[in-house]
C-alpha atoms as a PDB file:
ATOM      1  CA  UNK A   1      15.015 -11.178   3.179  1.00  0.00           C
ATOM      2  CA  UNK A   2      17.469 -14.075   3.482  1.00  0.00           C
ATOM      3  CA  UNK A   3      18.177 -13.345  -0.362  1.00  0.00           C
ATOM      4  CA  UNK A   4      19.113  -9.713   0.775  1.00  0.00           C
ATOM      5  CA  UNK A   5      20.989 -10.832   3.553  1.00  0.00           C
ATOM      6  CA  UNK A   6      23.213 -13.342   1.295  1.00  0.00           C
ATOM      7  CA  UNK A   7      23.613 -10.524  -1.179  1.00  0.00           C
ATOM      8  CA  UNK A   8      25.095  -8.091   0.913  1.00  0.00           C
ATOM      9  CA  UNK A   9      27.249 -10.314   2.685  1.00  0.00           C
ATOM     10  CA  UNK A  10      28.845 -11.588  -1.095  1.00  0.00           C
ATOM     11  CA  UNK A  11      29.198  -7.935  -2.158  1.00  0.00           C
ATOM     12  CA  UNK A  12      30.803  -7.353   1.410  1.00  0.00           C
ATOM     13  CA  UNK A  13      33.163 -10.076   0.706  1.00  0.00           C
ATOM     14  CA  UNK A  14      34.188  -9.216  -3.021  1.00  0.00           C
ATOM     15  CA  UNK A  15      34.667  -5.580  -2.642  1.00  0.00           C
ATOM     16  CA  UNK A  16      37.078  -6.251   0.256  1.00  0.00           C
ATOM     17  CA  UNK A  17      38.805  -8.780  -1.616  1.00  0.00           C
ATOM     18  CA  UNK A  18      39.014  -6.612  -5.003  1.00  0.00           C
ATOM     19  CA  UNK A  19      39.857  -3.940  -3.160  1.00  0.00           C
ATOM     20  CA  UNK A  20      43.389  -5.761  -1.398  1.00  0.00           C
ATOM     21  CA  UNK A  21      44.274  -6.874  -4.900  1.00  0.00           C
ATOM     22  CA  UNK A  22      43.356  -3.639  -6.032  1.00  0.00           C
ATOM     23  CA  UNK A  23      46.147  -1.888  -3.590  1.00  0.00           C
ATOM     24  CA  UNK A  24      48.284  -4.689  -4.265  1.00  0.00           C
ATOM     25  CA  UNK A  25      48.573  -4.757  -7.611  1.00  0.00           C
ATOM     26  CA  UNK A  26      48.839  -0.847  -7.934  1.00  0.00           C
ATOM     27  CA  UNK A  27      51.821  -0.848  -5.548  1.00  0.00           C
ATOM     28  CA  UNK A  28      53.200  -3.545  -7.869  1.00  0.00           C
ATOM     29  CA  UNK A  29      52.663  -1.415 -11.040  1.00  0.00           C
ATOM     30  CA  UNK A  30      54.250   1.778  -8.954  1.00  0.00           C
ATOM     31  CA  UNK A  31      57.203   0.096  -8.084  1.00  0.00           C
ATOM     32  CA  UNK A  32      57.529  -2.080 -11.192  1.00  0.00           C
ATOM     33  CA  UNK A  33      57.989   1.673 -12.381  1.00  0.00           C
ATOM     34  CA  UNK A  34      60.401   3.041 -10.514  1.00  0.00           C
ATOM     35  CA  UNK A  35      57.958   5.812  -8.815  1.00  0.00           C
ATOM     36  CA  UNK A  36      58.628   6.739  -5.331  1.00  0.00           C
ATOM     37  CA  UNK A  37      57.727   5.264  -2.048  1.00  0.00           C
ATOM     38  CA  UNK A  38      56.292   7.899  -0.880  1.00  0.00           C
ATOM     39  CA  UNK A  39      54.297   8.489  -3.579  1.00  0.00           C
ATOM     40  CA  UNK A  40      52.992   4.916  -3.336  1.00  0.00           C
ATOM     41  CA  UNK A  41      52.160   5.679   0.803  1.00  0.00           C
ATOM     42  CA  UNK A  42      50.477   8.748   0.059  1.00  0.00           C
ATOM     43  CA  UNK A  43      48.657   8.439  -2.730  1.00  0.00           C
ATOM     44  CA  UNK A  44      47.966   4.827  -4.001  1.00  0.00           C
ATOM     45  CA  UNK A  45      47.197   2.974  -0.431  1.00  0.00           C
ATOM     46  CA  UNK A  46      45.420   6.298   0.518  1.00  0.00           C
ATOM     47  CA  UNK A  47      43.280   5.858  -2.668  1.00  0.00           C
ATOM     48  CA  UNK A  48      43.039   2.103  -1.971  1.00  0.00           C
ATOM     49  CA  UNK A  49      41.640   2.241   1.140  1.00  0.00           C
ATOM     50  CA  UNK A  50      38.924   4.747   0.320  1.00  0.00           C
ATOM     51  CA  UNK A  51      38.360   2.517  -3.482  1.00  0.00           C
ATOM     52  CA  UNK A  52      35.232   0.773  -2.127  1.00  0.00           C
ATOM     53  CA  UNK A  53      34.162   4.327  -0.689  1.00  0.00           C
ATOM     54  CA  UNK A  54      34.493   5.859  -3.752  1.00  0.00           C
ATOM     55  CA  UNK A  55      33.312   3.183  -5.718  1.00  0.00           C
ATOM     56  CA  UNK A  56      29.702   2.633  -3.987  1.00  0.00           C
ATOM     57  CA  UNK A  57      29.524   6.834  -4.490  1.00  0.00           C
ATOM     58  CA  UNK A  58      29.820   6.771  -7.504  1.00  0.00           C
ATOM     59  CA  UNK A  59      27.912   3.529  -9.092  1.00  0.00           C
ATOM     60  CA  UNK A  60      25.098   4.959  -6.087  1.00  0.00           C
ATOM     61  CA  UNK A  61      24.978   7.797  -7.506  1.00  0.00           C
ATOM     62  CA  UNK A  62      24.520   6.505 -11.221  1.00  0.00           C
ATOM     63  CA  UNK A  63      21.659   4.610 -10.129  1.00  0.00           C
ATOM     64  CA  UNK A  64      19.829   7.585  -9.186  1.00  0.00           C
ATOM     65  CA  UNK A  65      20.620   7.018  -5.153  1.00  0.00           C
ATOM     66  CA  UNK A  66      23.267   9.825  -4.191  1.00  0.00           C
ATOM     67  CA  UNK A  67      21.131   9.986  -0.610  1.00  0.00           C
ATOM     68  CA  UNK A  68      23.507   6.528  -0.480  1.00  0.00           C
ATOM     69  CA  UNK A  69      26.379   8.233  -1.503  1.00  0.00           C
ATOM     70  CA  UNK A  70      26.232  10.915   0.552  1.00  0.00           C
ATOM     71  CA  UNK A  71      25.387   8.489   3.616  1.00  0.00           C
ATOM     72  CA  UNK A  72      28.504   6.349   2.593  1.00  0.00           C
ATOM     73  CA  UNK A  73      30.627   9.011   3.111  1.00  0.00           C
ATOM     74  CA  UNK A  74      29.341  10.965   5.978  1.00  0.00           C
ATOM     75  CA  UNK A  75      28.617   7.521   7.103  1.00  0.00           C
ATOM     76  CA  UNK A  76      32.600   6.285   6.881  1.00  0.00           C
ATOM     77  CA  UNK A  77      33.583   9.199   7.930  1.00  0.00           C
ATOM     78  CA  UNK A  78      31.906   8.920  11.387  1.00  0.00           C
ATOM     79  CA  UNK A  79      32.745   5.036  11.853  1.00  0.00           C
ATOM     80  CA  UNK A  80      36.244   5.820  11.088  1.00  0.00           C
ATOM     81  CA  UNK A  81      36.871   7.869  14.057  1.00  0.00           C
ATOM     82  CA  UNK A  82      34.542   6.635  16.455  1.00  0.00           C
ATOM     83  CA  UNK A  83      34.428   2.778  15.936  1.00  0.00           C
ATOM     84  CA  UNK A  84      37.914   2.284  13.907  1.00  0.00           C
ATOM     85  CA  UNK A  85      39.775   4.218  16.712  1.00  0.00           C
ATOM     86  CA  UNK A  86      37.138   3.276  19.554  1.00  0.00           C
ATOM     87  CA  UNK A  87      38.576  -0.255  18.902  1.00  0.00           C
ATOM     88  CA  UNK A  88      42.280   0.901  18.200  1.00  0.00           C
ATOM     89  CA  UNK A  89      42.308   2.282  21.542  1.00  0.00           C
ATOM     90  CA  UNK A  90      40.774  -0.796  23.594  1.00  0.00           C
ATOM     91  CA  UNK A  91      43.439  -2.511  22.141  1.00  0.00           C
ATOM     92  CA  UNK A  92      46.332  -0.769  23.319  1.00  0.00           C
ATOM     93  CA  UNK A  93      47.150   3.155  23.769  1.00  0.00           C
ATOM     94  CA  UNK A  94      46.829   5.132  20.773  1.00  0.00           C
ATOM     95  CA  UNK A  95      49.987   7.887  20.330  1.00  0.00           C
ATOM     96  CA  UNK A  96      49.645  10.505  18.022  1.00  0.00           C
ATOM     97  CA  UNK A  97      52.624  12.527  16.884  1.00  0.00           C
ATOM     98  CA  UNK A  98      53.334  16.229  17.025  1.00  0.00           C
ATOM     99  CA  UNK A  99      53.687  15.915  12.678  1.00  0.00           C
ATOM    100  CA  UNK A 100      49.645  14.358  13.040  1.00  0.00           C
ATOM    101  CA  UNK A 101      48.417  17.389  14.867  1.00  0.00           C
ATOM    102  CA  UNK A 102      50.258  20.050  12.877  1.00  0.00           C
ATOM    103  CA  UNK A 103      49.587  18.338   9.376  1.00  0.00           C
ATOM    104  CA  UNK A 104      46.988  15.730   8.778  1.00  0.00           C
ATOM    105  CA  UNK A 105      44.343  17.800  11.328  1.00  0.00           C
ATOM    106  CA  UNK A 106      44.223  20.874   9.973  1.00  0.00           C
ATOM    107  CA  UNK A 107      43.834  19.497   6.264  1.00  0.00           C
ATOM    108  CA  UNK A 108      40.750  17.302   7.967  1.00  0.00           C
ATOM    109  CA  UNK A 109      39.461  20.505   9.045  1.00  0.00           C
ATOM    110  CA  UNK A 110      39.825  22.493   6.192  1.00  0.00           C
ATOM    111  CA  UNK A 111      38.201  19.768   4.124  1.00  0.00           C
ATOM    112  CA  UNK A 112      35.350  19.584   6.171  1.00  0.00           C
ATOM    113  CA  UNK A 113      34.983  23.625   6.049  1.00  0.00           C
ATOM    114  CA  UNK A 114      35.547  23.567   2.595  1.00  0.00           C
ATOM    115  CA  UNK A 115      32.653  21.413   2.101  1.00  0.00           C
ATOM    116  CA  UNK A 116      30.519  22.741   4.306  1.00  0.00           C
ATOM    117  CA  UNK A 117      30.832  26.123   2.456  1.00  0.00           C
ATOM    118  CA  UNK A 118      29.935  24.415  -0.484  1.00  0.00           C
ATOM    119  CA  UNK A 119      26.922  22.438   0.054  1.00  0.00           C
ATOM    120  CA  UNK A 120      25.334  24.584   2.621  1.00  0.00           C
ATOM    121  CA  UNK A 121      22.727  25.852  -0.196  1.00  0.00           C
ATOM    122  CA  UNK A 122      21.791  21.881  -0.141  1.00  0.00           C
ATOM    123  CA  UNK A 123      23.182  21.459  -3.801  1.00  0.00           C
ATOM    124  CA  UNK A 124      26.037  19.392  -4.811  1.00  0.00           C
ATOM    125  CA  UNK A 125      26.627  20.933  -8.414  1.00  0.00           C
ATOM    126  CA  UNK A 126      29.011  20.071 -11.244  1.00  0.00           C
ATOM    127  CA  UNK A 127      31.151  23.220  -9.936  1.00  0.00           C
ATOM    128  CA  UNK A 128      31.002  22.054  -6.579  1.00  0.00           C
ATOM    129  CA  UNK A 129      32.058  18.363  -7.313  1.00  0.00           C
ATOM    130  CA  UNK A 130      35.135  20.076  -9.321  1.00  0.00           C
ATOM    131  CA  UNK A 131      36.275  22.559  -6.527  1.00  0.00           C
ATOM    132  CA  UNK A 132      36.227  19.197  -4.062  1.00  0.00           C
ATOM    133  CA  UNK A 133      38.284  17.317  -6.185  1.00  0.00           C
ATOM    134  CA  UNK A 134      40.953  20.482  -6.665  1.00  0.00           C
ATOM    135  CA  UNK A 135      41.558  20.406  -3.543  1.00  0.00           C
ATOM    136  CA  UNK A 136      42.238  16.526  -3.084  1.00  0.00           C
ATOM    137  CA  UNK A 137      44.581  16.803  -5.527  1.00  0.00           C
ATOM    138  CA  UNK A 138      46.080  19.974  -3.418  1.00  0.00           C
ATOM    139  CA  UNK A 139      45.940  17.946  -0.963  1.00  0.00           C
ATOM    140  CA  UNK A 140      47.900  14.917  -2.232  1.00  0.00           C
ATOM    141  CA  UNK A 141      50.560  17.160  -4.236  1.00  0.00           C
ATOM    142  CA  UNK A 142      51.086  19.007  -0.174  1.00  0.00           C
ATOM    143  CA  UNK A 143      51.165  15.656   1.579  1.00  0.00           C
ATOM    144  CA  UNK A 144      53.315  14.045  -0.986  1.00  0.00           C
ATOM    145  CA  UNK A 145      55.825  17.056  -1.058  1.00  0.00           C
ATOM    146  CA  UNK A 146      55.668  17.563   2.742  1.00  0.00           C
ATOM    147  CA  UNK A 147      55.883  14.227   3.974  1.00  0.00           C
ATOM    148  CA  UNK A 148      59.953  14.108   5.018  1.00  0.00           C
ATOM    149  CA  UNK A 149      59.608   9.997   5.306  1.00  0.00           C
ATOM    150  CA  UNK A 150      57.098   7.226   4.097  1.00  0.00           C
ATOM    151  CA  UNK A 151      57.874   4.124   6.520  1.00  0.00           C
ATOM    152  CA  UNK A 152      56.036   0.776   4.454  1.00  0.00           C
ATOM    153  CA  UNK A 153      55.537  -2.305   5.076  1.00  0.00           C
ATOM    154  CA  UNK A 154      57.748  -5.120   3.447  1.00  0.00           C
ATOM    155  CA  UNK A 155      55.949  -6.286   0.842  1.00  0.00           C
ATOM    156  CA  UNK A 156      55.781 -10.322   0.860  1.00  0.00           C
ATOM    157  CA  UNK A 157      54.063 -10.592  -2.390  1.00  0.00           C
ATOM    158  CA  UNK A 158      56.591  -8.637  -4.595  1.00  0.00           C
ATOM    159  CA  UNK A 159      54.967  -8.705  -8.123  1.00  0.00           C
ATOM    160  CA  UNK A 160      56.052  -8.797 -11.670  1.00  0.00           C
ATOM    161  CA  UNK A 161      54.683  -6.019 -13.600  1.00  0.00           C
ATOM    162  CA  UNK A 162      52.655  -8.173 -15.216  1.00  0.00           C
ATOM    163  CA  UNK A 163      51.373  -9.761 -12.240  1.00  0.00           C
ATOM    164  CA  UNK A 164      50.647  -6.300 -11.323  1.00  0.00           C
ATOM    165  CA  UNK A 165      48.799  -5.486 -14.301  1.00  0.00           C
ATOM    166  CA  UNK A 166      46.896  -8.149 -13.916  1.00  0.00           C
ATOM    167  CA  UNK A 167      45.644  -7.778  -9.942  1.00  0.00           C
ATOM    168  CA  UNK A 168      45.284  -3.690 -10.313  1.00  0.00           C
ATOM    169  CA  UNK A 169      42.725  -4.725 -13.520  1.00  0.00           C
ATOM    170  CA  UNK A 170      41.046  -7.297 -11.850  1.00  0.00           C
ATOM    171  CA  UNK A 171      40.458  -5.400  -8.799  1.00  0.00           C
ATOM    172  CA  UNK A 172      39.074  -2.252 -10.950  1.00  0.00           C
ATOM    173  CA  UNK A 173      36.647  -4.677 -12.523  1.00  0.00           C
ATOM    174  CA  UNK A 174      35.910  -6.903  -9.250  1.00  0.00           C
ATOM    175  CA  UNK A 175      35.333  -2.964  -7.121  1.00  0.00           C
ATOM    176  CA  UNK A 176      32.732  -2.257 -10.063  1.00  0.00           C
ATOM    177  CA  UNK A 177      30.968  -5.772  -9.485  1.00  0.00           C
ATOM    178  CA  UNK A 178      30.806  -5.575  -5.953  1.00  0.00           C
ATOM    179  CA  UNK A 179      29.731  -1.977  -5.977  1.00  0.00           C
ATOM    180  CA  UNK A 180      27.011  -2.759  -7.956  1.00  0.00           C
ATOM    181  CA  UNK A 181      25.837  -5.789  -6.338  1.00  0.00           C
ATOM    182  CA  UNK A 182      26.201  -3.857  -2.635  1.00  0.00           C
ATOM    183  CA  UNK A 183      24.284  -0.751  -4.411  1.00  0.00           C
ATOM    184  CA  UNK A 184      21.487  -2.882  -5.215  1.00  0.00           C
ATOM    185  CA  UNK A 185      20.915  -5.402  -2.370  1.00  0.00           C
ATOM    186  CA  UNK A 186      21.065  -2.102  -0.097  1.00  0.00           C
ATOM    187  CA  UNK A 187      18.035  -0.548  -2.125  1.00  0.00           C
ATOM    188  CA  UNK A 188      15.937  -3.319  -1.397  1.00  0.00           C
ATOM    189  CA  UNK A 189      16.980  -3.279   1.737  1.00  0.00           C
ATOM    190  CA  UNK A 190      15.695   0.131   2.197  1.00  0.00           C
ATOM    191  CA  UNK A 191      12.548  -0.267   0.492  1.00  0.00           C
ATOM    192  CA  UNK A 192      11.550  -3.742   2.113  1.00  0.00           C
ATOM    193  CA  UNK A 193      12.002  -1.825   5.823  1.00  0.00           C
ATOM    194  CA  UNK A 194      10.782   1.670   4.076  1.00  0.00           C
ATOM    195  CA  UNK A 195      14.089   3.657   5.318  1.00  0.00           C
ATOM    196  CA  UNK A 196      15.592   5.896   3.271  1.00  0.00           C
ATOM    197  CA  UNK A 197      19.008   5.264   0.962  1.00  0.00           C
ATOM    198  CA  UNK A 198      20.641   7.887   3.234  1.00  0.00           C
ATOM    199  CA  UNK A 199      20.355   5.928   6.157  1.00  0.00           C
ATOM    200  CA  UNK A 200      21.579   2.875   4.574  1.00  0.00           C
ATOM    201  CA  UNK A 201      23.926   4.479   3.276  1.00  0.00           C
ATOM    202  CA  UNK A 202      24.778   5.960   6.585  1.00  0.00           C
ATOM    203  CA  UNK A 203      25.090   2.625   8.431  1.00  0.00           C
ATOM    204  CA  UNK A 204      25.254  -0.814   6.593  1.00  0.00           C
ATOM    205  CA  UNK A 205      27.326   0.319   3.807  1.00  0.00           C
ATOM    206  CA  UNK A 206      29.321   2.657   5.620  1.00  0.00           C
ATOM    207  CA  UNK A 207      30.252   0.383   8.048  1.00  0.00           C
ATOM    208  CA  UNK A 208      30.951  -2.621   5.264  1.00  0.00           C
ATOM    209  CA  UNK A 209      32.956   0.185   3.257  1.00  0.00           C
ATOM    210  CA  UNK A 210      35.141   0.896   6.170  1.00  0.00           C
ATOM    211  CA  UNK A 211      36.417  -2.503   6.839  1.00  0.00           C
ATOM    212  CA  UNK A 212      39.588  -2.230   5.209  1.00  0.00           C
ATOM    213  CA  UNK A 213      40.775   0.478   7.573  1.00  0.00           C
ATOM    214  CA  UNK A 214      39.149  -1.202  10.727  1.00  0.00           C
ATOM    215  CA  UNK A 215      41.690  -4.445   9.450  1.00  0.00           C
ATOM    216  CA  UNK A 216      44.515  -1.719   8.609  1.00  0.00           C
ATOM    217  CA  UNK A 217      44.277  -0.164  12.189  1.00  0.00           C
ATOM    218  CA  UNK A 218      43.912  -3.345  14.498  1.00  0.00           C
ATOM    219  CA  UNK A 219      46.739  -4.703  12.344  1.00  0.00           C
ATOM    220  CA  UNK A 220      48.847  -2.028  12.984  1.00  0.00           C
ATOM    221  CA  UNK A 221      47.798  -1.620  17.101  1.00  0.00           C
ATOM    222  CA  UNK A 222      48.786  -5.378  17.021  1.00  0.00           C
ATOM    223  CA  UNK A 223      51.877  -4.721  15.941  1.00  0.00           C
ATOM    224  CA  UNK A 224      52.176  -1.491  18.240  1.00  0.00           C
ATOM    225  CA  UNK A 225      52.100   0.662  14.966  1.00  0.00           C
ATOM    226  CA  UNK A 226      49.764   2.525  16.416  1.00  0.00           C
ATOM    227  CA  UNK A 227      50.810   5.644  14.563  1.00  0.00           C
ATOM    228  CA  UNK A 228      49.440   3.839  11.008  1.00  0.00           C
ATOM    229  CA  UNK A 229      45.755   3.853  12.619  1.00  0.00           C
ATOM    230  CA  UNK A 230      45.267   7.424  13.301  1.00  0.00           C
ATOM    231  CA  UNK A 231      46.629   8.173   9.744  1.00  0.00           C
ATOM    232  CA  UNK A 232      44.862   5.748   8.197  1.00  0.00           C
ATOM    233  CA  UNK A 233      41.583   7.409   9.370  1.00  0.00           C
ATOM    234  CA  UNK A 234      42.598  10.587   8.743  1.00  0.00           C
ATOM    235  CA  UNK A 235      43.889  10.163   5.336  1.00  0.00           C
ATOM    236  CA  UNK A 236      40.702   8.283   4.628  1.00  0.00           C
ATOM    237  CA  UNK A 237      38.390  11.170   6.201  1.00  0.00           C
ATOM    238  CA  UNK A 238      40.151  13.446   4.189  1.00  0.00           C
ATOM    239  CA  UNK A 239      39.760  11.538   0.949  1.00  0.00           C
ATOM    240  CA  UNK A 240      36.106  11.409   1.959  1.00  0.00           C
ATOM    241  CA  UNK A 241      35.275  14.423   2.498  1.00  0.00           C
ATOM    242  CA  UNK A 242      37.129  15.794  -0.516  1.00  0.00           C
ATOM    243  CA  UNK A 243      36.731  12.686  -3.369  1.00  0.00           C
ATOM    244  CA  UNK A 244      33.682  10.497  -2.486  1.00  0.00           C
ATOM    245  CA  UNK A 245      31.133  13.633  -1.660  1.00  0.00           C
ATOM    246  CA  UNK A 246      31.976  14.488  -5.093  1.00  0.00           C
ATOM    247  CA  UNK A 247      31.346  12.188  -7.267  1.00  0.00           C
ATOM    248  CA  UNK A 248      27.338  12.324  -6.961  1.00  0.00           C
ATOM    249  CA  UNK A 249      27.805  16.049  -8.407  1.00  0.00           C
ATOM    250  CA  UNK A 250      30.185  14.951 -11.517  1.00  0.00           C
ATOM    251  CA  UNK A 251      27.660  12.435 -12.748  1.00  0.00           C
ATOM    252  CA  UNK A 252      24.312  14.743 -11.787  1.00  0.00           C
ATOM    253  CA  UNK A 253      23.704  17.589  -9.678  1.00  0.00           C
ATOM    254  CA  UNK A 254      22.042  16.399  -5.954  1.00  0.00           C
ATOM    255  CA  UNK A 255      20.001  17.954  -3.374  1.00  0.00           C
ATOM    256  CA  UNK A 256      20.815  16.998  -0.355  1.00  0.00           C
ATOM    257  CA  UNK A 257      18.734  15.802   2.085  1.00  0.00           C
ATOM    258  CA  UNK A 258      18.214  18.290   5.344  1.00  0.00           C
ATOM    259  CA  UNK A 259      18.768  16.079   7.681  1.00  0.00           C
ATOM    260  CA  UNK A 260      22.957  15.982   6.618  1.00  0.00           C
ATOM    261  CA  UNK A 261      23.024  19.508   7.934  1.00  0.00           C
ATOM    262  CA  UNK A 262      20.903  19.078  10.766  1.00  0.00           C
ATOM    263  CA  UNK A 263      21.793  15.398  12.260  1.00  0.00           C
ATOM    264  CA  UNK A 264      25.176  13.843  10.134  1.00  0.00           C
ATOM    265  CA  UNK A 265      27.508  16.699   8.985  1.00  0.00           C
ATOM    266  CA  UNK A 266      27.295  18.260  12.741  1.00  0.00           C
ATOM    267  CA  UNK A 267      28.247  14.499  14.416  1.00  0.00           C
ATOM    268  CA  UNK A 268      31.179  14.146  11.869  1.00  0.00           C
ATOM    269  CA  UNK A 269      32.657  17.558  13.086  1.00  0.00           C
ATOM    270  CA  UNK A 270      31.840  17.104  16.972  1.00  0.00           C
ATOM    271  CA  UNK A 271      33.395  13.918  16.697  1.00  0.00           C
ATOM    272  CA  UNK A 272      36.747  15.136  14.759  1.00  0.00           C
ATOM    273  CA  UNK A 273      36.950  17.746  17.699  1.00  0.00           C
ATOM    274  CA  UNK A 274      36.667  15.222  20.215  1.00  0.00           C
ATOM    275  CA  UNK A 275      39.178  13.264  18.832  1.00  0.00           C
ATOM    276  CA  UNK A 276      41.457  16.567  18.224  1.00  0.00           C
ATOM    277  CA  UNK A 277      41.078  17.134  22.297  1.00  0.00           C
ATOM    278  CA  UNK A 278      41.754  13.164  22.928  1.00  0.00           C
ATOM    279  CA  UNK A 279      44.868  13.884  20.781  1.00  0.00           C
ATOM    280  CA  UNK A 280      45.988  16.940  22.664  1.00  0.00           C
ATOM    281  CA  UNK A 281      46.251  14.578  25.442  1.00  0.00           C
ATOM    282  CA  UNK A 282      47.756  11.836  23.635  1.00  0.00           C
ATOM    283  CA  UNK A 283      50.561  14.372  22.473  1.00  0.00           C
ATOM    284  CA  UNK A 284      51.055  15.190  26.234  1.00  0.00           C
ATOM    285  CA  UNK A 285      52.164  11.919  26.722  1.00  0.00           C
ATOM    286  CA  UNK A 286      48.855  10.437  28.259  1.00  0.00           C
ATOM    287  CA  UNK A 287      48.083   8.486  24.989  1.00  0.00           C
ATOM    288  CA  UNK A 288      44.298   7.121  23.969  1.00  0.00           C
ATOM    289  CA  UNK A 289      44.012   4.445  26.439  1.00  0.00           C
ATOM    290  CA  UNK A 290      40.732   2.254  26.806  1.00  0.00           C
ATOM    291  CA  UNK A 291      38.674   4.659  28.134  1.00  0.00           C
ATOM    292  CA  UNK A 292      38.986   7.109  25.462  1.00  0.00           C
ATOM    293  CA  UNK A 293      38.271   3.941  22.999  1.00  0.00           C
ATOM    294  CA  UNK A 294      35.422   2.697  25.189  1.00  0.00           C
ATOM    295  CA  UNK A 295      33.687   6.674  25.114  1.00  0.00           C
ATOM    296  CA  UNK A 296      34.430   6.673  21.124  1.00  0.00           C
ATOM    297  CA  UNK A 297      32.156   3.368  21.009  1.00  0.00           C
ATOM    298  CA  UNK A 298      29.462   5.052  23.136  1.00  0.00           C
ATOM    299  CA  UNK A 299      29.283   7.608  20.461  1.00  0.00           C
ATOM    300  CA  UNK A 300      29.425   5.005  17.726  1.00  0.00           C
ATOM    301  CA  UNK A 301      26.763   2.857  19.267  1.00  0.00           C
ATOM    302  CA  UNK A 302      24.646   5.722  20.196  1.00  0.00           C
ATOM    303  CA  UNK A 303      24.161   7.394  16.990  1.00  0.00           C
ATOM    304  CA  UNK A 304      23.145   4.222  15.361  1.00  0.00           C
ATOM    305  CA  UNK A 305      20.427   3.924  17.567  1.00  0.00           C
ATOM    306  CA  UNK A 306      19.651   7.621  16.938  1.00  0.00           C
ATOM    307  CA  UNK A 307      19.571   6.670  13.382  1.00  0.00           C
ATOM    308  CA  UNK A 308      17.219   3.874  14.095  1.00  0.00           C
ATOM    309  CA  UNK A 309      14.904   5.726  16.187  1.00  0.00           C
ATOM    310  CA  UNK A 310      14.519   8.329  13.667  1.00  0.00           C
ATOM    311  CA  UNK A 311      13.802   5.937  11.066  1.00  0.00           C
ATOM    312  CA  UNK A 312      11.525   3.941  12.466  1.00  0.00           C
ATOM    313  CA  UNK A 313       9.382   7.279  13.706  1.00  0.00           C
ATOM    314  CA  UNK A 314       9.847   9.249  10.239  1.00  0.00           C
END
């Protein structure tokens, strides 16, 4: 058990770390190369943030456990908004602009119908995997073409191109090593308490994997960039839904376990509407104060005890 313990905690650690040097040497490489800003906002520290996600799906998923994939996903998806923005908001008052509600919600909800559609037979297929991943790129080419302005951060670690080269390759390798190390120690997990991949998947993982925006998000509320957290979550929900639910179906096709339609796929969409009615409110000028944060902890907190319940009785 302690072996366990010390093994997820190490993969924990590394795939964070690979993961920042990952993002930072890619944003090197990009601007070593002259390519745009906003290209680098949209696209590479969206991708960077969902890396580990994606990642864990995939090496899961070539180890014969997609239920873990799946989980990690669903899983991320559900801590994002409900314990990333649950914390956000006890921090200080979450604002979210009239260009969040009109752009970066409706693309969360058509990925999340889009996927619905296509796994509601309870088969992720090759065709599937490659209609998911269409869109994402759809989805990038629209946000990078829409997006009027990409406001960054000043980069205090400006990087040679060779520097670059040399974090974005050592991060690739590092996200593999920690993937596989997390992919493992989270098997034996399951098996030692006899609960399925899905819920690990579901829980420990997705929780671990969902660090970097939890540090991206209380960074930015610190800073009263408060604007950076819900994007970050729903950027990353997006690339979810669309890119790491995928990638079980490009390596094999997948069942998919019942209780996703039943129990996990309906709390991810409740909770996105919840949010979308906290944001209504938020765009009236009211904002996401603590109570809003404190209620999206309540929901956090209780459906990992309804995931515990239901493991322990099943």
């Amino acid at each position: 058990m302690t072996t366990i313990i010390l093994g997820l905690l190490i993969g924990f650690a590394l795939l964070l770390w690979s993961a920042d040097r990952f993002v930072i040497g890619a944003v090197g490489l990009a601007k070593n190369l002259n390519i745009s800003p906003l290209v680098i906002g949209v696209v590479i520290i969206g991708f960077g943030t969902s890396a580990p996600e994606l990642l864990i799906s995939g090496v899961s998923a070539w180890h014969g456990n997609s239920g873990l994939a799946i989980g990690n996903a669903i899983g991320s998806n559900i801590t994002n908004i409900a314990l990333i923005l649950g914390v956000t908001a006890c921090l200080t008052p979450i604002i979210i602009s009239r260009q969040v509600m009109l752009r970066e919600f409706p693309l969360l909800f058509v990925a999340m119908g889009l996927a619905w559609f296509l796994l509601r037979d309870s088969i992720l297929s090759l065709t599937d995997a490659l209609i998911l991943l269409a869109a994402l790129v759809i989805v990038i080419g629209y946000l990078a073409t829409s997006s009027a302005s990409c406001k960054q951060e000043e980069d205090e670690q400006d990087c040679t191109i060779a520097k670059s080269l040399l974090w974005t390759i050592l991060g690739l390798v590092l996200l593999l090593i920690s993937s596989n190390i997390l992919v493992s120690y989270s098997v034996k997990l399951a098996q030692l308490f006899g609960i399925s991949d899905l819920v690990i998947g579901l829980t420990i993982v997705a929780i671990g994997t969902s660090l970097p925006e939890l540090a991206a998000s209380v960074t930015g509320a610190l800073k009263l960039h408060t604007d950076l957290a819900i994007g970050n979550v729903l950027g990353s929900n997006i690339f979810n839904t669309l890119g790491v639910i995928s990638v079980p179906g490009l390596i094999n096709a997948y069942t998919i376990p019942s209780e996703v339609f039943t129990r996990d796929f309906p709390i991810m969409v409740g909770l996105t509407v919840f949010l979308l009615g906290l944001a209504y409110f938020t765009h009236k000028g009211k904002g996401m104060h603590r109570a809003s944060g404190i209620l999206l902890l309540i929901c956090f907190i209780g459906y990992q005890i309804a995931l515990y319940i239901q493991s322990v009785q099943s």
